[in-house]
Protein backbone atom coordinates (compact mmCIF):
# COMPACT_ATOMS: atom_id res chain seq x y z
CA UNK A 1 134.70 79.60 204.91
CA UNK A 2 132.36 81.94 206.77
CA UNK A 3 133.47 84.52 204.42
CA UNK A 4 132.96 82.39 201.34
CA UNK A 5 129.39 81.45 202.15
CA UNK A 6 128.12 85.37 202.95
CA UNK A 7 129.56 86.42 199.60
CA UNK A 8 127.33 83.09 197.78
CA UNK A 9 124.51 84.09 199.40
CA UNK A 10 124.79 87.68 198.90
CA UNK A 11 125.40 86.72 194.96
CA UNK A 12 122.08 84.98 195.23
CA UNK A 13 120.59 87.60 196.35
CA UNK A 14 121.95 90.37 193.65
CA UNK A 15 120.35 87.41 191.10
CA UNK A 16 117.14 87.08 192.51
CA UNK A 17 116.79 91.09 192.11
CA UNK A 18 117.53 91.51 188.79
CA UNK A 19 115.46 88.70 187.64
CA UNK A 20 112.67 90.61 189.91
CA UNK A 21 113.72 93.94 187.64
CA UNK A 22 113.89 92.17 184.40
CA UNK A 23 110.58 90.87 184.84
CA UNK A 24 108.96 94.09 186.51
CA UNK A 25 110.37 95.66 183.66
CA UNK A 26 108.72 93.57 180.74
CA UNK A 27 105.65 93.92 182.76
CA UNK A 28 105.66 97.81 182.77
CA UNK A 29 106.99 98.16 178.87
CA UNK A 30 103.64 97.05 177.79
CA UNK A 31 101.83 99.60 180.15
CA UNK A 32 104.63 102.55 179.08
CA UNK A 33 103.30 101.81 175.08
CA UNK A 34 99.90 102.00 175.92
CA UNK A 35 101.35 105.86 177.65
CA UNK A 36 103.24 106.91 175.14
CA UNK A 37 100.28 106.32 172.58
CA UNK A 38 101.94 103.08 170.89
CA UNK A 39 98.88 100.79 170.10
CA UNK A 40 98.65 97.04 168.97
CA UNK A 41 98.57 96.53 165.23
CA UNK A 42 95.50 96.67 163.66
CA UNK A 43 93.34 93.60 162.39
CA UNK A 44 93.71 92.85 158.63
CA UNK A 45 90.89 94.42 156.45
CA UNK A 46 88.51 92.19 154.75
CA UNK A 47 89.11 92.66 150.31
CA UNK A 48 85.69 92.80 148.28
CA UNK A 49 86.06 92.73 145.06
CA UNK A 50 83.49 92.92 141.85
CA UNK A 51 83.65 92.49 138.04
CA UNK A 52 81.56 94.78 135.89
CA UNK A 53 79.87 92.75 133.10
CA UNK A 54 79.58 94.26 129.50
CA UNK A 55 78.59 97.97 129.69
CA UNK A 56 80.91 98.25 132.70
CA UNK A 57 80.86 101.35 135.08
CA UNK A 58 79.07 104.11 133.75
CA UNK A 59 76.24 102.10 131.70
CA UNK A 60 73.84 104.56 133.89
CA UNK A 61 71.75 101.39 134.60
CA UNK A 62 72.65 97.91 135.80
CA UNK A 63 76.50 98.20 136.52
CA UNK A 64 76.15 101.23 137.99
CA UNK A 65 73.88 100.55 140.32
CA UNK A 66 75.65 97.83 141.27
CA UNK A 67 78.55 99.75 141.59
CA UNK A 68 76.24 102.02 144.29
CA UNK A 69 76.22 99.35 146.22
CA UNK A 70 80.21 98.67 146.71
CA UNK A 71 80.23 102.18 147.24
CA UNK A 72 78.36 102.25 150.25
CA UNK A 73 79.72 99.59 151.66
CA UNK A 74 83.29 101.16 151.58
CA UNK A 75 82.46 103.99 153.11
CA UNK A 76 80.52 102.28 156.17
CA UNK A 77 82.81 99.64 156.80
CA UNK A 78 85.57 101.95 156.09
CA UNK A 79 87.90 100.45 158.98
CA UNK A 80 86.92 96.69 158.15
CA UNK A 81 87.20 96.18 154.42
CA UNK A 82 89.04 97.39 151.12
CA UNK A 83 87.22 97.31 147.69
CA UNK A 84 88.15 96.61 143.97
CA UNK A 85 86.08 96.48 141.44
CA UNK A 86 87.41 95.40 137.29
CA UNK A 87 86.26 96.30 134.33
CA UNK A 88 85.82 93.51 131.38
CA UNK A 89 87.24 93.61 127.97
CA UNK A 90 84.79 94.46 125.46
CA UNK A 91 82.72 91.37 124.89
CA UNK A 92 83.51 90.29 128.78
CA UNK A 93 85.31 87.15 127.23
CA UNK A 94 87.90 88.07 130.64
CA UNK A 95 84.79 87.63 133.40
CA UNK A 96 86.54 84.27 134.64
CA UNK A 97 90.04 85.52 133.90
CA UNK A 98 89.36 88.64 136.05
CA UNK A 99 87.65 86.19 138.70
CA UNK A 100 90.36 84.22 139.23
CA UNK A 101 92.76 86.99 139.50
CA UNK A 102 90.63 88.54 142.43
CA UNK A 103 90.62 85.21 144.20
CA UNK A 104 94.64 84.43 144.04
CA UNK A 105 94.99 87.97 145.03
CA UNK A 106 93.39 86.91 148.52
CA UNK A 107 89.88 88.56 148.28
CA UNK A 108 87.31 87.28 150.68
CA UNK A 109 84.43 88.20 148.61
CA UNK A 110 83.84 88.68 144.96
CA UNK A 111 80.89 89.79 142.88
CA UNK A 112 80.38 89.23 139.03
CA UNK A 113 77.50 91.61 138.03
CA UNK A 114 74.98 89.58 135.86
CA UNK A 115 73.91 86.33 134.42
CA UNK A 116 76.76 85.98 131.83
CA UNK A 117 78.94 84.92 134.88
CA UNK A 118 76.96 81.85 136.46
CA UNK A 119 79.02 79.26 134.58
CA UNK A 120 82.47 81.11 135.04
CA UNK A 121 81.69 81.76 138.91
CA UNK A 122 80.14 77.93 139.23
CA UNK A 123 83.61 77.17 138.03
CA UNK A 124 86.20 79.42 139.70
CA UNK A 125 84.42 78.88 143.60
CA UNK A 126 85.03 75.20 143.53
CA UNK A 127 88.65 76.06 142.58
CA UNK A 128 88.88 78.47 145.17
CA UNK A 129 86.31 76.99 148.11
CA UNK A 130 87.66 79.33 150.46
CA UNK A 131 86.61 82.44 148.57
CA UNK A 132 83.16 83.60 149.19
CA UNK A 133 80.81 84.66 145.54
CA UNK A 134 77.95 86.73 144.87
CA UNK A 135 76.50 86.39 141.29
CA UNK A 136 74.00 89.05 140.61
CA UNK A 137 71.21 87.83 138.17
CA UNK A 138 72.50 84.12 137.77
CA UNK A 139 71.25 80.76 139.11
CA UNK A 140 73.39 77.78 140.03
CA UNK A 141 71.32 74.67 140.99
CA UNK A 142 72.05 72.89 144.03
CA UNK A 143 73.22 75.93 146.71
CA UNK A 144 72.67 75.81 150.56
CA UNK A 145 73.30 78.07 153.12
CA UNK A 146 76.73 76.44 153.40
CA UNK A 147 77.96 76.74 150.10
CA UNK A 148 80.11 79.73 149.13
CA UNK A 149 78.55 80.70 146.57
CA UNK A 150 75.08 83.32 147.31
CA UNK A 151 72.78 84.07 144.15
CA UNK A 152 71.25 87.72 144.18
CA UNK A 153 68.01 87.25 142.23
CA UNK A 154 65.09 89.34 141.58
CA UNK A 155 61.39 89.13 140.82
CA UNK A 156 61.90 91.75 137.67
CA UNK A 157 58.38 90.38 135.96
CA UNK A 158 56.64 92.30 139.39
CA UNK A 159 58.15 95.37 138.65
CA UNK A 160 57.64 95.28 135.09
CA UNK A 161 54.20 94.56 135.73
CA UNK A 162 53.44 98.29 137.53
CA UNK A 163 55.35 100.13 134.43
CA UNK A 164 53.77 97.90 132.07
CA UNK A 165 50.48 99.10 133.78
CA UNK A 166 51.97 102.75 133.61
CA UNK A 167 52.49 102.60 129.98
CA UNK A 168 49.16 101.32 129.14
CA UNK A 169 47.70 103.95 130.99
CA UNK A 170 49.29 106.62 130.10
CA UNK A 171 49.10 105.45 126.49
CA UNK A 172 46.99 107.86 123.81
CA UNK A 173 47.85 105.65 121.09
CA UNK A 174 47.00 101.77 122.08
CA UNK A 175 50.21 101.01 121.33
CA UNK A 176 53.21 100.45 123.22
CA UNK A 177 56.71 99.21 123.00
CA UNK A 178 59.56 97.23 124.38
CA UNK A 179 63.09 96.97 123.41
CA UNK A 180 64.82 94.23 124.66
CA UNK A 181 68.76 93.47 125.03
CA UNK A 182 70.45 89.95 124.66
CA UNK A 183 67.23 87.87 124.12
CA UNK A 184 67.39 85.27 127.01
CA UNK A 185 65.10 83.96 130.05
CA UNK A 186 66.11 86.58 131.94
CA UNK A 187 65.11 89.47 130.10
CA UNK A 188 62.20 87.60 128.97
CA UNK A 189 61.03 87.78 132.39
CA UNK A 190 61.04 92.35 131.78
CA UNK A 191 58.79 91.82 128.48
CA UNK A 192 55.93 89.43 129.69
CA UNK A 193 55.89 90.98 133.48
CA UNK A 194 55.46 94.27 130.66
CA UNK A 195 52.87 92.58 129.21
CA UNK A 196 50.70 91.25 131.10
CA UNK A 197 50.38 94.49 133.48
CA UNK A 198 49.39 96.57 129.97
CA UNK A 199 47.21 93.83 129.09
CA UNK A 200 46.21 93.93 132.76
CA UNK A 201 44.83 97.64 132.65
CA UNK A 202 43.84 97.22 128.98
CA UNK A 203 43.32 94.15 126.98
CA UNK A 204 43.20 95.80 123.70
CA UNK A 205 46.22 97.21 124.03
CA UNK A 206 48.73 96.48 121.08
CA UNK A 207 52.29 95.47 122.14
CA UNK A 208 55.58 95.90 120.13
CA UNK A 209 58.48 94.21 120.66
CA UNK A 210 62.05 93.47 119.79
CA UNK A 211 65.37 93.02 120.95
CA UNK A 212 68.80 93.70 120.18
CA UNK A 213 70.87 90.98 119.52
CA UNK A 214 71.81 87.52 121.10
CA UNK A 215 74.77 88.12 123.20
CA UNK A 216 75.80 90.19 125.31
CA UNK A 217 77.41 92.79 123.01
CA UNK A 218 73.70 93.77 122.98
CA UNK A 219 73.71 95.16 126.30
CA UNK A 220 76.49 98.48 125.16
CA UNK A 221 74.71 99.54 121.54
CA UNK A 222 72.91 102.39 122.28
CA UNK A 223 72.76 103.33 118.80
CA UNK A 224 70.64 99.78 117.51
CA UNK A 225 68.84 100.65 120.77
CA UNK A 226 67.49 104.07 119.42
CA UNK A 227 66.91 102.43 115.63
CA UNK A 228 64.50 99.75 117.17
CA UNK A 229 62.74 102.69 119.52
CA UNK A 230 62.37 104.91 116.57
CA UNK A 231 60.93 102.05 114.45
CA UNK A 232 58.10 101.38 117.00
CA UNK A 233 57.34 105.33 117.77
CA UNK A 234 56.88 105.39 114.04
CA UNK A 235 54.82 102.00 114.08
CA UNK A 236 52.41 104.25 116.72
CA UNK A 237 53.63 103.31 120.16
CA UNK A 238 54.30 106.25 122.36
CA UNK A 239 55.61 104.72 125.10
CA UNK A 240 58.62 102.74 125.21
CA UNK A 241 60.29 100.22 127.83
CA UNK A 242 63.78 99.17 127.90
CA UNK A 243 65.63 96.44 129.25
CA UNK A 244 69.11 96.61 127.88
CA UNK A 245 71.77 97.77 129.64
CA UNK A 246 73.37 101.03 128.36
CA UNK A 247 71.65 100.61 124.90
CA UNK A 248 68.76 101.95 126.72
CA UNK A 249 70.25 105.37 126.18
CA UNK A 250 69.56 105.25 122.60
CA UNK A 251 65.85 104.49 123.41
CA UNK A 252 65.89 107.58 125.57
CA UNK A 253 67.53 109.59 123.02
CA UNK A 254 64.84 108.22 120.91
CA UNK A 255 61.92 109.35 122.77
CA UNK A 256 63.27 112.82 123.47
CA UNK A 257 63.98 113.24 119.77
CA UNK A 258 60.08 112.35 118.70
CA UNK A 259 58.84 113.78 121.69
CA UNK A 260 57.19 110.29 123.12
CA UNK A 261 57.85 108.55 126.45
CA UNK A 262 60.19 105.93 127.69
CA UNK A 263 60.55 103.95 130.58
CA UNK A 264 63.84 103.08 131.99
CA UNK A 265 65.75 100.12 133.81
CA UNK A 266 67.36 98.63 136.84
CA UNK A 267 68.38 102.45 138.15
CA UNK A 268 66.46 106.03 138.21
CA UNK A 269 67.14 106.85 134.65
CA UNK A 270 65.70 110.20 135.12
CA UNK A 271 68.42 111.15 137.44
CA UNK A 272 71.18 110.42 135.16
CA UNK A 273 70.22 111.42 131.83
CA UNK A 274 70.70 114.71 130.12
CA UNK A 275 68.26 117.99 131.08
CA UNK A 276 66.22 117.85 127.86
CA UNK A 277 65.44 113.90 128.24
CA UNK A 278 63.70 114.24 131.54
CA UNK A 279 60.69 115.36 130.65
CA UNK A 280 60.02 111.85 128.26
CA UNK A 281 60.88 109.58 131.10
CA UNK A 282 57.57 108.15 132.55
CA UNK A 283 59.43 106.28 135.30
CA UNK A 284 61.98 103.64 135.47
CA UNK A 285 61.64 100.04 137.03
CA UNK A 286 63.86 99.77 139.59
CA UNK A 287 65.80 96.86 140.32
CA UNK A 288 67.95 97.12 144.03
CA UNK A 289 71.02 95.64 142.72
CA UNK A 290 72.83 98.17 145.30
CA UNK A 291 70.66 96.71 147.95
CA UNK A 292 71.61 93.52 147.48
CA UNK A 293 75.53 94.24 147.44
CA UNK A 294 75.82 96.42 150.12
CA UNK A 295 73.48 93.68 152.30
CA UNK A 296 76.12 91.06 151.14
CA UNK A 297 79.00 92.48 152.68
CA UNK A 298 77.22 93.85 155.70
CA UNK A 299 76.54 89.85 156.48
CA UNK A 300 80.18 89.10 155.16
CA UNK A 301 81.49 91.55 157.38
CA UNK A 302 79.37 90.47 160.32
CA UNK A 303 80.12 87.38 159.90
CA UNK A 304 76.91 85.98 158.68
CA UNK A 305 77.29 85.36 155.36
CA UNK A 306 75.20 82.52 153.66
CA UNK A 307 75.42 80.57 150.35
CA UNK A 308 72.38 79.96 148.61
CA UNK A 309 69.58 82.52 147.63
CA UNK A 310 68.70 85.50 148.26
CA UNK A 311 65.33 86.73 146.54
CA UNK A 312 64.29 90.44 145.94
CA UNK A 313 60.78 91.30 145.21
CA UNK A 314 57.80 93.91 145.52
CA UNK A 315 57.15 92.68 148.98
CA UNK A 316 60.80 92.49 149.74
CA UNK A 317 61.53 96.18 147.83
CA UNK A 318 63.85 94.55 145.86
CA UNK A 319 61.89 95.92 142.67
CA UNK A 320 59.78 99.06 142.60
CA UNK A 321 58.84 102.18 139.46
CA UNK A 322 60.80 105.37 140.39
CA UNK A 323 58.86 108.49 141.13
CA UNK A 324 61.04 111.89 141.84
CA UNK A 325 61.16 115.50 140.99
CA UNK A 326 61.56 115.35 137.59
CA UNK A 327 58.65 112.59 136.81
CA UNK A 328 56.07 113.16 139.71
CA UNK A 329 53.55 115.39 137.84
CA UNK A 330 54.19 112.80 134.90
CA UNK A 331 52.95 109.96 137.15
CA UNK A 332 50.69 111.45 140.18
CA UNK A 333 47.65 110.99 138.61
CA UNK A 334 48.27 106.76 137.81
CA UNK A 335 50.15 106.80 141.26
CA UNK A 336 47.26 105.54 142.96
CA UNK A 337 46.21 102.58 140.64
CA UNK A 338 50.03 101.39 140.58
CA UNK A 339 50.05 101.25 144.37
CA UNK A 340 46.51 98.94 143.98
CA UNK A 341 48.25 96.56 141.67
CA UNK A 342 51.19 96.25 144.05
CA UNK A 343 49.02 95.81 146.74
CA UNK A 344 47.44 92.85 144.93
CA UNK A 345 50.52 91.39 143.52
CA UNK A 346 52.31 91.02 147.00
CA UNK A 347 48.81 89.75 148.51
CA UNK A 348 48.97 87.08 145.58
CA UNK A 349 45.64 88.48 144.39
CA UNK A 350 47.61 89.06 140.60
CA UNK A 351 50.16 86.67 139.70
CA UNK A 352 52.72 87.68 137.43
CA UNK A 353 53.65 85.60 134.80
CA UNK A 354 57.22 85.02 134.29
CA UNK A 355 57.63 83.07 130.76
CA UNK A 356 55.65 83.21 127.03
CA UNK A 357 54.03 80.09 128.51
CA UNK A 358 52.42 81.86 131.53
CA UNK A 359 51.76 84.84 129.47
CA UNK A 360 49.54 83.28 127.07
CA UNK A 361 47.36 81.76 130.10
CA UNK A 362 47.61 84.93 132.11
CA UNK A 363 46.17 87.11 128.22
CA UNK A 364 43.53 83.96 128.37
CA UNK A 365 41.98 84.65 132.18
CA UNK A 366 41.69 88.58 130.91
CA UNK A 367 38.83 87.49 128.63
CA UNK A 368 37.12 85.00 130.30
């Protein structure tokens, strides 16, 4: 019996020191990873997508800029996020097609790139609640900070103000010009902010204008963009301002070819177009589309992101005129005058109209 019970205990005692192995082991393995350079797996990257509108990457203007933005943002949050961007069929009739793809495909955060998607992206983020939006250029009534849905708007009538002003200025003829894409509110808001600053520096100043076409097919035909600018250079304007999308390279082409002046859009024009078209590109009204994407996914990635919106002016730098090597000894000697109407438009000294209805009472206080 005496026998019997040393040999039980001694068995409980061989158990009780493996179990104290087995468990020292599991505790070292973790330890002998972390030595042998084995780390934990990493956290799942956030997906960011955007859909080009009409013009798509490599419209030199709007897209692109937007594009700039993305950009940016993938190379600064390299380790946090992954990036797509789409490219629409010719007329964009695939925007919501190409939206909804992006959000079954798991993307946190998708941008469509101008106002031709604020119906389709109103539509596809209440299908898809979880899925955070940006729409560039579009308003959607009824957004709080809660909703997932954040509009990226812009004051472009304060910016057009300064180039209108430029134009006038820098006018020998009296008579300007503005070429317009897909004739809606929006782009409106370019031709009356135009406007009024010309009318602003000069009340006699004569104003042409016309625009492309009604949809947004009128945003990629640069060749009825350079008809319409050569029509007003022969009318007598010598300085003409685009807001179109990549027709604006036909205006361009237009002013180099009579030897006038344009006035670009949205990005630096005079950094992406040809050599010989520099030296007719007054300025360019900028519009930080990039800003506003990269600043996006910075809060998305921070985890700060807000629905709602998000507004971009002079005071804000969300609009400005471009001045750089190839343009400054164009635009030194007006430099100073431009930076006085800024000055007074974020002080709210000059208000800018931003309709035909404001216009007409903003022409009306110039003559009282």
């Amino acid at each position: 019996m005496k026998v019997r019970k040393i040999l039980a205990v001694g068995l409980i005692f061989l158990l009780v020191a493996a179990l104290l192995v087995g468990c020292s082991k599991q505790e070292q393995q973790p330890q002998q990873q972390q030595q042998q350079g084995q780390q934990a797996p990493e956290t799942e990257k956030l997906k960011v997508g955007l859909v080009f509108d009409v013009g798509g990457r490599g419209d030199l203007s709007f897209n692109d800029s937007a594009y700039a933005g993305l950009e940016r943002a993938a190379e600064d949050f390299a380790d946090k996020i992954e990036v797509e961007y789409r490219e629409p069929s010719g007329g964009g009739q695939d925007r919501e097609q190409l939206l909804r793809l992006l959000a079954e495909n798991g993307y946190d955060l998708i941008f469509g790139v101008g106002f031709l998607f604020t119906e389709h992206i109103q539509k596809v983020s209440q299908e898809f609640p979880d899925v955070k939006f940006g729409l560039i250029d579009g308003f959607i009534d009824g957004l709080d900070e809660n909703s997932n849905v954040t509009c990226l708007l812009f004051k472009e009538h304060e910016g057009s103000f300064l180039v209108g002003a430029a134009a006038a200025m820098k006018s020998k003829t009296g008579k300007i010009g503005f070429v317009g894409g897909m004739k809606t509110p929006l782009i409106e808001r370019f031709e009356v902010g135009y406007m009024a600053g010309a009318k602003y520096v000069n009340p006699n100043i004569e104003i042409l204008s016309d625009y492309i076409g009604t949809t947004g097919e009128a945003f990629k035909d640069p060749v009825k963009g350079k008809e319409l600018a050569l029509k007003q250079f022969k009318a007598g304007a010598d300085v003409v301002y685009h807001a179109s999308g990549a027709s604006g390279v036909g205006v361009i082409e237009a002013a180099a070819a009579e030897k006038k002046l344009a006035i670009g859009v949205d990005s630096d024009q005079s950094l992406t177009a040809k050599e010989d078209q520099r030296p007719y590109i007054l300025t360019s009204m900028l519009k930080s589309v990039d800003v506003s994407v990269y600043e996006t996914i910075k809060s998305l990635v921070e985890g700060n992101f807000k629905g709602g919106y998000s507004v971009f002016g002079l005071a804000e730098n969300g609009v400005s005129y471009a001045v750089n090597d190839y343009n400054k000894e164009l635009i030194s000697d007006i430099q100073p005058k431009l930076d006085e109407l800024k000055d007074k438009i974020i002080k709210g000294e000059i208000k800018v109209p931003v309709d035909k209805k404001e216009y007409q009472e903003f022409e009306k206080s110039l003559f009282k």
